[in-house]
C-alpha atoms as a PDB file:
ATOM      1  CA  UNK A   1       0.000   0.000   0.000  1.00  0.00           C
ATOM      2  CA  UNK A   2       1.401   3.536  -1.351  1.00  0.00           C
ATOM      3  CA  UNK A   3       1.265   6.323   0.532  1.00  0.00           C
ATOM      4  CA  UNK A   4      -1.325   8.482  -1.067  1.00  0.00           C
ATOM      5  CA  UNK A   5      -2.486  10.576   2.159  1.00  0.00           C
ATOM      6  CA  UNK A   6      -3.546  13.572  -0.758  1.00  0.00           C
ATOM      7  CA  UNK A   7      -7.015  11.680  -1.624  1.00  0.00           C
ATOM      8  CA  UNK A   8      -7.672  10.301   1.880  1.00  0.00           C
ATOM      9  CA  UNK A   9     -10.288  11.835   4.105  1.00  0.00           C
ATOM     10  CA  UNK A  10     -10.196  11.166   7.595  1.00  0.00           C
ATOM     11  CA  UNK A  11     -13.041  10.440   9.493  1.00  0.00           C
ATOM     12  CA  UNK A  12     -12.273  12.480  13.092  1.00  0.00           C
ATOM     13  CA  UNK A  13     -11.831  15.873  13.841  1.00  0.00           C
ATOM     14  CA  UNK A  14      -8.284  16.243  12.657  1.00  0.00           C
ATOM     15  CA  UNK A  15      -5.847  19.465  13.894  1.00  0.00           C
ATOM     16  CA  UNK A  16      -4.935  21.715  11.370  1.00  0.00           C
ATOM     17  CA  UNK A  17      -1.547  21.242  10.855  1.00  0.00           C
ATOM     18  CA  UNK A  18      -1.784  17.645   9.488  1.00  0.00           C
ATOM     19  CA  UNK A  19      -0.039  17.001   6.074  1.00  0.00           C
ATOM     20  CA  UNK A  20      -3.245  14.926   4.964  1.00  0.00           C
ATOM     21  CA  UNK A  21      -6.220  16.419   3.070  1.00  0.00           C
ATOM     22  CA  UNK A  22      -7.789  14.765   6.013  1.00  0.00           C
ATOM     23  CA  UNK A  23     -11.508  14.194   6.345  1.00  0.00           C
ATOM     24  CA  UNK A  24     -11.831  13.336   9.842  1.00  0.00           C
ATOM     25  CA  UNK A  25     -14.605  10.956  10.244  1.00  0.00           C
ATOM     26  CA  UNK A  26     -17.817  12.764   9.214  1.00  0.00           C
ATOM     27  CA  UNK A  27     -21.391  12.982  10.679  1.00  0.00           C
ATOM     28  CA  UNK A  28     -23.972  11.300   8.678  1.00  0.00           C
ATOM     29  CA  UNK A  29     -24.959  12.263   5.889  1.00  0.00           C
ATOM     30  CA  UNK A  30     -28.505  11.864   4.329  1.00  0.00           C
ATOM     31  CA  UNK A  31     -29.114   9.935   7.862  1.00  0.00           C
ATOM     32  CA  UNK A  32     -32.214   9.830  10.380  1.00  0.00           C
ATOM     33  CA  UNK A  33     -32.156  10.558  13.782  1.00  0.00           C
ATOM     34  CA  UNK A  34     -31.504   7.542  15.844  1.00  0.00           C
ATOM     35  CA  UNK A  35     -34.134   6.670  18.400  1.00  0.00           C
ATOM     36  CA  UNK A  36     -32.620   7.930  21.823  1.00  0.00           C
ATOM     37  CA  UNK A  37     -30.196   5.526  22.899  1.00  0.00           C
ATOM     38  CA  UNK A  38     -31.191   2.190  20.471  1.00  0.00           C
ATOM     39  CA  UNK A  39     -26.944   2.493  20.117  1.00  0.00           C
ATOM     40  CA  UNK A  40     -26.369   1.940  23.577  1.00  0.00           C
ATOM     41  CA  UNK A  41     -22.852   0.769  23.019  1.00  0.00           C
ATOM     42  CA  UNK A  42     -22.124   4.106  20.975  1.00  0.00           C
ATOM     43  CA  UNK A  43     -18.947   6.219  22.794  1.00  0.00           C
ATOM     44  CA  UNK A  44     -18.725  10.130  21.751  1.00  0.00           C
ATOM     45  CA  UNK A  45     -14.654  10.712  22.065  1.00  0.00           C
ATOM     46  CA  UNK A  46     -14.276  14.025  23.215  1.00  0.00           C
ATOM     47  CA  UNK A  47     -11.406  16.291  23.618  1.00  0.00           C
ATOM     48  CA  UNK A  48     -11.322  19.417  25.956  1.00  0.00           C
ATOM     49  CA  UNK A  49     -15.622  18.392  25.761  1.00  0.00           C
ATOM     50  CA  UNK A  50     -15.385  18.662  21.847  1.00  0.00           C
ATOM     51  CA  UNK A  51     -16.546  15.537  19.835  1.00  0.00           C
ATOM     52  CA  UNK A  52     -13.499  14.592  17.947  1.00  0.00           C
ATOM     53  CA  UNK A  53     -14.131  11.114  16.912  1.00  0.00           C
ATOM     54  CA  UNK A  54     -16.862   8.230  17.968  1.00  0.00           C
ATOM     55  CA  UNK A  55     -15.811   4.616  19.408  1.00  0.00           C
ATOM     56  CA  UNK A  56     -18.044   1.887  21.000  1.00  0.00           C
ATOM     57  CA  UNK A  57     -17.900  -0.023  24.375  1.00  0.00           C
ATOM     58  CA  UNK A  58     -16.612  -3.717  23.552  1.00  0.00           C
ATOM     59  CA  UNK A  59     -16.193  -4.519  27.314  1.00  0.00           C
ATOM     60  CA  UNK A  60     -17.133  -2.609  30.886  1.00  0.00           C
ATOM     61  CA  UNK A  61     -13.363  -1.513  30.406  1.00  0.00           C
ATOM     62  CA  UNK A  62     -12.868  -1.068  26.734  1.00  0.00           C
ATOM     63  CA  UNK A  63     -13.758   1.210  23.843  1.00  0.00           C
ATOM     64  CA  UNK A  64     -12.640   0.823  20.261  1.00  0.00           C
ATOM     65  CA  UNK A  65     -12.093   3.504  17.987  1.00  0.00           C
ATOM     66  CA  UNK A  66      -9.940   4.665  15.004  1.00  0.00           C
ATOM     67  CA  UNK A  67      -6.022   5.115  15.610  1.00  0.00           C
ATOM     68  CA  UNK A  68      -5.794   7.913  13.839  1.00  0.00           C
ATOM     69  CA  UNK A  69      -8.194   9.787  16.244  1.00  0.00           C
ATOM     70  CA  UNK A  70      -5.511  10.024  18.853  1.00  0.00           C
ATOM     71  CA  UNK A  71      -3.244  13.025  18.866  1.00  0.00           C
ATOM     72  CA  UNK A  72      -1.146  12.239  21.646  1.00  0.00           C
ATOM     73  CA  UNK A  73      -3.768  13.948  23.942  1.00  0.00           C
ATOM     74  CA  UNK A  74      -6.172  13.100  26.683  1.00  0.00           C
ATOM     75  CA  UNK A  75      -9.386  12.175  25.815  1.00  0.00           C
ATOM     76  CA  UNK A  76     -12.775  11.296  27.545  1.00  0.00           C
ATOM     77  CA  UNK A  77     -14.937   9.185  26.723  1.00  0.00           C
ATOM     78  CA  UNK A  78     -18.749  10.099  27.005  1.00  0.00           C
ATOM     79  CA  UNK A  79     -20.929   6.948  27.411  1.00  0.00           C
ATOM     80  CA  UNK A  80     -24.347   6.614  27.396  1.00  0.00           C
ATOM     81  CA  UNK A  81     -25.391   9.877  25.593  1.00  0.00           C
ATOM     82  CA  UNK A  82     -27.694  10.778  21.837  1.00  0.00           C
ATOM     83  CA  UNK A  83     -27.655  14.470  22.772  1.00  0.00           C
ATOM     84  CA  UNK A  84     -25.202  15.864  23.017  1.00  0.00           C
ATOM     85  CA  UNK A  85     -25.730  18.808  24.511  1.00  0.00           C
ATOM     86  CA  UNK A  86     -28.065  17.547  27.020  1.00  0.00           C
ATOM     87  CA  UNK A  87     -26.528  15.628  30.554  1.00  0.00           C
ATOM     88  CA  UNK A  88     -29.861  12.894  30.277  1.00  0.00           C
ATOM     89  CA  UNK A  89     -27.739  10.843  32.277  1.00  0.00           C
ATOM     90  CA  UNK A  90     -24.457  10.103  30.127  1.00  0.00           C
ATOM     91  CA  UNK A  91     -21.292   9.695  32.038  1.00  0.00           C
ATOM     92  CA  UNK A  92     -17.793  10.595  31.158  1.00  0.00           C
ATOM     93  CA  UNK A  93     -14.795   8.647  31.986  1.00  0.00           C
ATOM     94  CA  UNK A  94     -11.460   9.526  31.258  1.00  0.00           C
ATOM     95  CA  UNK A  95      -9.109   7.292  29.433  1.00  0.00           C
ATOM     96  CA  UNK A  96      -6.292   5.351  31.430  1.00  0.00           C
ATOM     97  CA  UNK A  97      -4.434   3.971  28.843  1.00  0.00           C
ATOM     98  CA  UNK A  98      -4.637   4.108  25.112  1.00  0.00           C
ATOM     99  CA  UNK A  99      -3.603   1.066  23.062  1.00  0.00           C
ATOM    100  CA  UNK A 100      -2.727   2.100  18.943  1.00  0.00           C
ATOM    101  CA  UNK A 101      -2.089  -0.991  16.829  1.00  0.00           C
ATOM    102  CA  UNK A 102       1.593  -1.042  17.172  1.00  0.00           C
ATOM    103  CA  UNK A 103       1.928  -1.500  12.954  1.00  0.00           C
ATOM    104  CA  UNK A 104      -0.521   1.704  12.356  1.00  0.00           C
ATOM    105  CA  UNK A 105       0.989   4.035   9.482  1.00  0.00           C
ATOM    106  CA  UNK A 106      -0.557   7.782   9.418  1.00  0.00           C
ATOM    107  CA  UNK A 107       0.474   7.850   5.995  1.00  0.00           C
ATOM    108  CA  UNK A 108      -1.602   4.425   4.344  1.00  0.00           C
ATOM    109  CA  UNK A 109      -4.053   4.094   7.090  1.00  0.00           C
ATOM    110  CA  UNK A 110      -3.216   0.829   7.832  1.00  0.00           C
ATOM    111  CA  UNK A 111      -3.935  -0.860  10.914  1.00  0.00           C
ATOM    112  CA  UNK A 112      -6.390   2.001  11.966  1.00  0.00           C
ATOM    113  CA  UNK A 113      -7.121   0.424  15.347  1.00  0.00           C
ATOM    114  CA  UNK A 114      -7.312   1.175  18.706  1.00  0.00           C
ATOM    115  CA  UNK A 115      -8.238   0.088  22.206  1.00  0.00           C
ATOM    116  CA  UNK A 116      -9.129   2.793  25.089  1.00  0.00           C
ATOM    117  CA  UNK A 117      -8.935   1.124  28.520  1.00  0.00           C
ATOM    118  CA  UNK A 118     -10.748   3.517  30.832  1.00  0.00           C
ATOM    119  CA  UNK A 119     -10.354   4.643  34.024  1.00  0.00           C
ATOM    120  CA  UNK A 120     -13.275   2.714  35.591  1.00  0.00           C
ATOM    121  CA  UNK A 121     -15.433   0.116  34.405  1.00  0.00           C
ATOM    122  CA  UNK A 122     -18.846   1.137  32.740  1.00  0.00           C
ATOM    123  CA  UNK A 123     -21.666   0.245  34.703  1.00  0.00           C
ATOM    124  CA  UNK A 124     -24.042  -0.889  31.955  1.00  0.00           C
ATOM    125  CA  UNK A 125     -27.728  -0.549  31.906  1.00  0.00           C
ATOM    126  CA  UNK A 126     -30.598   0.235  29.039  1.00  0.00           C
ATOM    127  CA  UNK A 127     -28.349   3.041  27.714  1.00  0.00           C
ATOM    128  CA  UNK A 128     -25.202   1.483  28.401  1.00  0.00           C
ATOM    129  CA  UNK A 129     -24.611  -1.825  26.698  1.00  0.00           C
ATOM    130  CA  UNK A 130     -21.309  -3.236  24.788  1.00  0.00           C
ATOM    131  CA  UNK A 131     -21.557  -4.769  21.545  1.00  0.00           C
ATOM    132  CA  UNK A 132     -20.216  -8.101  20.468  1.00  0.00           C
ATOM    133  CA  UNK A 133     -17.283  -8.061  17.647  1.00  0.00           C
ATOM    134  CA  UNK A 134     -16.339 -11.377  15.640  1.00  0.00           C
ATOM    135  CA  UNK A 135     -15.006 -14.012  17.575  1.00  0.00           C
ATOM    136  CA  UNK A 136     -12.518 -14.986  14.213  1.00  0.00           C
ATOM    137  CA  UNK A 137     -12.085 -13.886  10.643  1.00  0.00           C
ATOM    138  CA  UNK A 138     -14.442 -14.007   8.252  1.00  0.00           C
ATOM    139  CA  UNK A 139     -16.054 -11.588   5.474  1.00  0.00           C
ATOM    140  CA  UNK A 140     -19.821 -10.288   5.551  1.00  0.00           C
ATOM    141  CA  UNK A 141     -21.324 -10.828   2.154  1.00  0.00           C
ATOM    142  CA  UNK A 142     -21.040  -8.316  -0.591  1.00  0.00           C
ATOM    143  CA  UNK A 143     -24.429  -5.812  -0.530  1.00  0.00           C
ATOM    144  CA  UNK A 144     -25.542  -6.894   3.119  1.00  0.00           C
ATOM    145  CA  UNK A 145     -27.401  -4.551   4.723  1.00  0.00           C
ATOM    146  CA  UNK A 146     -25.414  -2.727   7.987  1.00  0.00           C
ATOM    147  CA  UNK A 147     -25.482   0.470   9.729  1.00  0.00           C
ATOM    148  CA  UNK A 148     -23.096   3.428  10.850  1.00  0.00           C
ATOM    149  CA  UNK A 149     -23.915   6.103  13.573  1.00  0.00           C
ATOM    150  CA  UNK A 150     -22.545   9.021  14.718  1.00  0.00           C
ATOM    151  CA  UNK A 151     -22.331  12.693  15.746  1.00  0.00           C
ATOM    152  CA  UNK A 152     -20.341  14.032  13.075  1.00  0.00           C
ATOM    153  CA  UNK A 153     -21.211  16.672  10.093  1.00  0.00           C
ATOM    154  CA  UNK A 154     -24.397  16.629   8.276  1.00  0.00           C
ATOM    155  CA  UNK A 155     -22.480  17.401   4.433  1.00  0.00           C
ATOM    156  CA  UNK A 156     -18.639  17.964   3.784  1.00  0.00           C
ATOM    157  CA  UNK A 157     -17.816  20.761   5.866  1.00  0.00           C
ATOM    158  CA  UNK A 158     -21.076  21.323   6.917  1.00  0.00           C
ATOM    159  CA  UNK A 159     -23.133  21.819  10.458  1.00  0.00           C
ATOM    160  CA  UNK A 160     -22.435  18.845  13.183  1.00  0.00           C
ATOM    161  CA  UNK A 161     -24.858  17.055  14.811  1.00  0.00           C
ATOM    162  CA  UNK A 162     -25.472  16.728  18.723  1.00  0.00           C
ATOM    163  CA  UNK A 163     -28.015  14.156  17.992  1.00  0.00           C
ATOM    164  CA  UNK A 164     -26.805  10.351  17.578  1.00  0.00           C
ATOM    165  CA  UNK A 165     -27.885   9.964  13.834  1.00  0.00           C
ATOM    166  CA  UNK A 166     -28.219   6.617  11.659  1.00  0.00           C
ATOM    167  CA  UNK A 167     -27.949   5.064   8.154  1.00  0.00           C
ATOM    168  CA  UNK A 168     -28.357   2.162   6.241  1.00  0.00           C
ATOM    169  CA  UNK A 169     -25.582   0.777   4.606  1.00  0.00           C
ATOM    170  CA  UNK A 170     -24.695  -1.771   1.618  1.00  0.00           C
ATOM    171  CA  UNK A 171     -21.101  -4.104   2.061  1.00  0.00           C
ATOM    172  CA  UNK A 172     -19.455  -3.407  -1.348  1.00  0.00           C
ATOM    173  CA  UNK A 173     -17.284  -6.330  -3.268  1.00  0.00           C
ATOM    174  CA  UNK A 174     -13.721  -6.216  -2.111  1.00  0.00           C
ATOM    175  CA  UNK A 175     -12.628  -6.204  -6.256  1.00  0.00           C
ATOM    176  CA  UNK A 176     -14.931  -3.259  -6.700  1.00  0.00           C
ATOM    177  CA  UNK A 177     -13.645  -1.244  -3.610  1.00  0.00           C
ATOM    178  CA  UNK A 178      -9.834  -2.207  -4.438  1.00  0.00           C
ATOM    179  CA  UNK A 179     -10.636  -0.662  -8.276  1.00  0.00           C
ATOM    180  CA  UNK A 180     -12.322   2.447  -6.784  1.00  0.00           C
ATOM    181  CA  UNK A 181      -9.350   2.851  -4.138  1.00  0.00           C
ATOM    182  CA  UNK A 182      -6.329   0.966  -5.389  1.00  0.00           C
ATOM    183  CA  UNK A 183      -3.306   0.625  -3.802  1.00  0.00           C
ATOM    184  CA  UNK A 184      -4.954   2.942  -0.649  1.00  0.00           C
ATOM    185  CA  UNK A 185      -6.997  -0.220   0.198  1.00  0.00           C
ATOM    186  CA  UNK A 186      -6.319  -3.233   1.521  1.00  0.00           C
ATOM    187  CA  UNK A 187      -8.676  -6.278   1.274  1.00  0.00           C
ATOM    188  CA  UNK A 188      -7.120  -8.486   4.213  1.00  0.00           C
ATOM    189  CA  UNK A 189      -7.641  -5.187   6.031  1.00  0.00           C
ATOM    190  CA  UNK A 190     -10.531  -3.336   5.333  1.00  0.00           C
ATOM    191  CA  UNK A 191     -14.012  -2.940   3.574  1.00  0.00           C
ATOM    192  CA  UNK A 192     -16.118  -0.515   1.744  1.00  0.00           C
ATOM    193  CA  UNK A 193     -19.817  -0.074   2.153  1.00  0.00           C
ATOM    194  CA  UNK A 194     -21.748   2.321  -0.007  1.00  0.00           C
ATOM    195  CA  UNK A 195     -25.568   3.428  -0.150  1.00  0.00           C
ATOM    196  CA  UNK A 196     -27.752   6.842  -0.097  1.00  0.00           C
ATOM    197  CA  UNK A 197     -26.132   7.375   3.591  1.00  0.00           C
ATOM    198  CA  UNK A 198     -22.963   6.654   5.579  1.00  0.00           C
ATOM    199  CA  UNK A 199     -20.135   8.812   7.501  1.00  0.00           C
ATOM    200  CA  UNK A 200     -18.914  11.932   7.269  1.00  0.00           C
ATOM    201  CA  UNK A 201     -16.291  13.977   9.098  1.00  0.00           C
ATOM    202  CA  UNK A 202     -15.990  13.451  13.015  1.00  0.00           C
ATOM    203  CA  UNK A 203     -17.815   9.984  12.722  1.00  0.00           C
ATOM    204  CA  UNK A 204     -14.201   8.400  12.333  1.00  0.00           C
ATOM    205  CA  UNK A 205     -13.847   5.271  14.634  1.00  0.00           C
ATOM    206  CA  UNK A 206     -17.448   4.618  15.180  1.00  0.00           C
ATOM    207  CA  UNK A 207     -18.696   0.978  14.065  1.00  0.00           C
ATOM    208  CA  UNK A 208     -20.174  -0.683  11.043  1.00  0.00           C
ATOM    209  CA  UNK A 209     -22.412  -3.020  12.776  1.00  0.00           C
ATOM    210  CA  UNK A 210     -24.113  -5.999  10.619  1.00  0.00           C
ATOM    211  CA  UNK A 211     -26.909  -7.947  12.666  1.00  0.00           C
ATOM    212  CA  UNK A 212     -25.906  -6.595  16.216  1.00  0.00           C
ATOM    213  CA  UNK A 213     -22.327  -7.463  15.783  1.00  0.00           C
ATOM    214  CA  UNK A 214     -19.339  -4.725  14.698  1.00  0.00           C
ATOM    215  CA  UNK A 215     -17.680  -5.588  12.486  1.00  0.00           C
ATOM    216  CA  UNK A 216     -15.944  -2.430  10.923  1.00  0.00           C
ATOM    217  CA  UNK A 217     -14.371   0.801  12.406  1.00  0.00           C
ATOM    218  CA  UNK A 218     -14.546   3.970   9.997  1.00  0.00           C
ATOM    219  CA  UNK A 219     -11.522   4.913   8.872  1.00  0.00           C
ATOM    220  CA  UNK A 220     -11.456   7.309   5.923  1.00  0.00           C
ATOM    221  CA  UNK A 221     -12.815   8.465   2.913  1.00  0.00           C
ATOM    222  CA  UNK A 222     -13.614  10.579  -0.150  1.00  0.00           C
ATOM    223  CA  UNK A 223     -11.067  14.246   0.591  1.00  0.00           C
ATOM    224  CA  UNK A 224     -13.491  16.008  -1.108  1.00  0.00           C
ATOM    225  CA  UNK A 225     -17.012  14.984  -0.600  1.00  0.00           C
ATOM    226  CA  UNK A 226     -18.903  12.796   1.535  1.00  0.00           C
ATOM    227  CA  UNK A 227     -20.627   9.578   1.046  1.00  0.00           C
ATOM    228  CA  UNK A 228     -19.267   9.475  -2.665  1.00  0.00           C
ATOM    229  CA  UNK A 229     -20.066   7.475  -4.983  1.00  0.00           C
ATOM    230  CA  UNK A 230     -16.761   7.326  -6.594  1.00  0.00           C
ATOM    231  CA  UNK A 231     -14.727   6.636  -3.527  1.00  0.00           C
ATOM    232  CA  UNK A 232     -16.746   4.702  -1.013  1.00  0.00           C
ATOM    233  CA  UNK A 233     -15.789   5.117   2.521  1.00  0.00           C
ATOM    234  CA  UNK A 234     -13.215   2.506   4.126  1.00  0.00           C
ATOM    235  CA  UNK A 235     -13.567   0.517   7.454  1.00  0.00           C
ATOM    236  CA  UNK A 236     -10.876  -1.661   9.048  1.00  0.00           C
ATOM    237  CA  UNK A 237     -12.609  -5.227   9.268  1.00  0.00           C
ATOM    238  CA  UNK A 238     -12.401  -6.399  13.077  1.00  0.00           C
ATOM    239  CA  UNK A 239     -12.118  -9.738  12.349  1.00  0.00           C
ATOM    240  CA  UNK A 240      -8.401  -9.293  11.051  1.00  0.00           C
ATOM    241  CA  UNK A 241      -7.036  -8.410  14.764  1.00  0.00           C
ATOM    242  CA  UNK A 242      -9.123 -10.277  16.834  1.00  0.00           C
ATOM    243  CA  UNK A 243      -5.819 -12.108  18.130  1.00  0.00           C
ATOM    244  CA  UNK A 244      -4.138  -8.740  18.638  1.00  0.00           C
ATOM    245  CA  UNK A 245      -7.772  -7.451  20.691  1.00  0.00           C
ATOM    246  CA  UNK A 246      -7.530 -10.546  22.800  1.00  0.00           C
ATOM    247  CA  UNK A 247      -4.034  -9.627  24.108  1.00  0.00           C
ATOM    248  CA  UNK A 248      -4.062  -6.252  24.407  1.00  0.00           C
ATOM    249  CA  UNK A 249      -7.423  -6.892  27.106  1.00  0.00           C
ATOM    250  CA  UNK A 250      -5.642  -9.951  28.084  1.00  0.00           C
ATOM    251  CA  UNK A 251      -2.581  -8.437  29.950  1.00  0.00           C
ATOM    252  CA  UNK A 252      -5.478  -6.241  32.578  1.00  0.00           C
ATOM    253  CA  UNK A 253      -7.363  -9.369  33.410  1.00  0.00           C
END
């Protein structure tokens, strides 16, 4: 995989001086509004109380997310919320340790993957809940139906939204999403999803999730316009570091 960071777009709230055309992990676009917390597992990552990225509880101790949404900087996790302007009984909790795929390259995007151990386990309840991820490696089915969330921007470089919203996604064919992205994508390491909706900037690290189960963190996407048609957006599958996710929680149990 080249480096090609030019036509990337993150998906998280990137800082200015980054050499990438990034577009940070967007809201979603040409979503709904979720119903208030039906995405109980759904983390909003949040930086000096800014949204920067989302993640999702995997444990009562864990969050994934994106690697490329930490900045060397202390973040809080905010559990538990859809507003997010409203308290309606969220909870923050910092972030003890932060665990970046040790082979994750700013430049490609590979191995966009991280763990957040928090400070104290999440006590879980209706609007609390984790969310089951693979328990090996396997690929979901070209044009199955998933779903993204998030709190990012409505449009490229449009308004954010403080409301958890939702949208219905398609799995694209590995061949077609390697043609669309080419060297920029790997298929051992990622997928592509595509449809009327999907994630914009700031909705970097939140999950794909197909039948309860997630199995895709957002990664990047089109530098210039959301949701596009001619560059899908890019998750890293789960299933491909399920051995590294079982040590990294292994050496605090």
């Amino acid at each position: 995989m080249t480096s090609n960071t030019n036509n990337i777009l993150l998906l998280s709230l990137t800082d200015s001086s980054l050499s990438l055309s990034a577009h940070v992990d967007v809201g979603i676009v040409n979503g709904t509004e979720a119903k208030p917390h039906s995405r109980p597992f759904m983390v909003s990552l949040q930086k000096n109380w800014r949204h920067i990225c989302g993640g999702f509880l995997i444990s009562d101790r864990f969050v994934m997310t994106a690697a490329h949404c930490w900045k060397n900087e202390k973040l809080t996790a905010v559990v538990g919320a859809h507003d997010l302007r409203q308290n309606e009984g969220s909870v923050r909790i910092g972030v003890k340790s932060y665990h970046m795929h040790p082979d994750f390259n700013m430049h490609t995007l590979q191995n966009d993957i991280m763990l957040l151990r928090l400070e104290k386990e999440v006590e879980q309840n209706k609007n609390v809940m984790k969310i089951s991820i693979p328990k090996n490696e396997r690929d979901i089915k070209a044009d199955s139906v998933c779903h993204v969330a998030g709190w990012g921007r409505l449009s490229f470089k449009g308004k954010k939204s403080f409301r958890l919203m939702e949208a219905d996604v398609k799995i694209m064919n590995n061949t077609e999403c390697k043609n669309k992205w080419e060297d920029n994508f790997s298929v051992s390491q990622m997928m592509c999803v595509h449809g009327n909706g999907g994630s914009c900037s700031e909705d970097g690290g939140g999950p794909l999730v197909c039948k309860d189960t997630a199995v895709g963190v957002t990664s990047f996407g089109d530098p210039k316009i959301c949701n596009s048609h001619e560059r899908p957006e890019v998750y890293i599958k789960i299933s491909a570091y399920i051995p590294w996710i079982c040590s990294v929680i292994a050496n605090f149990e």
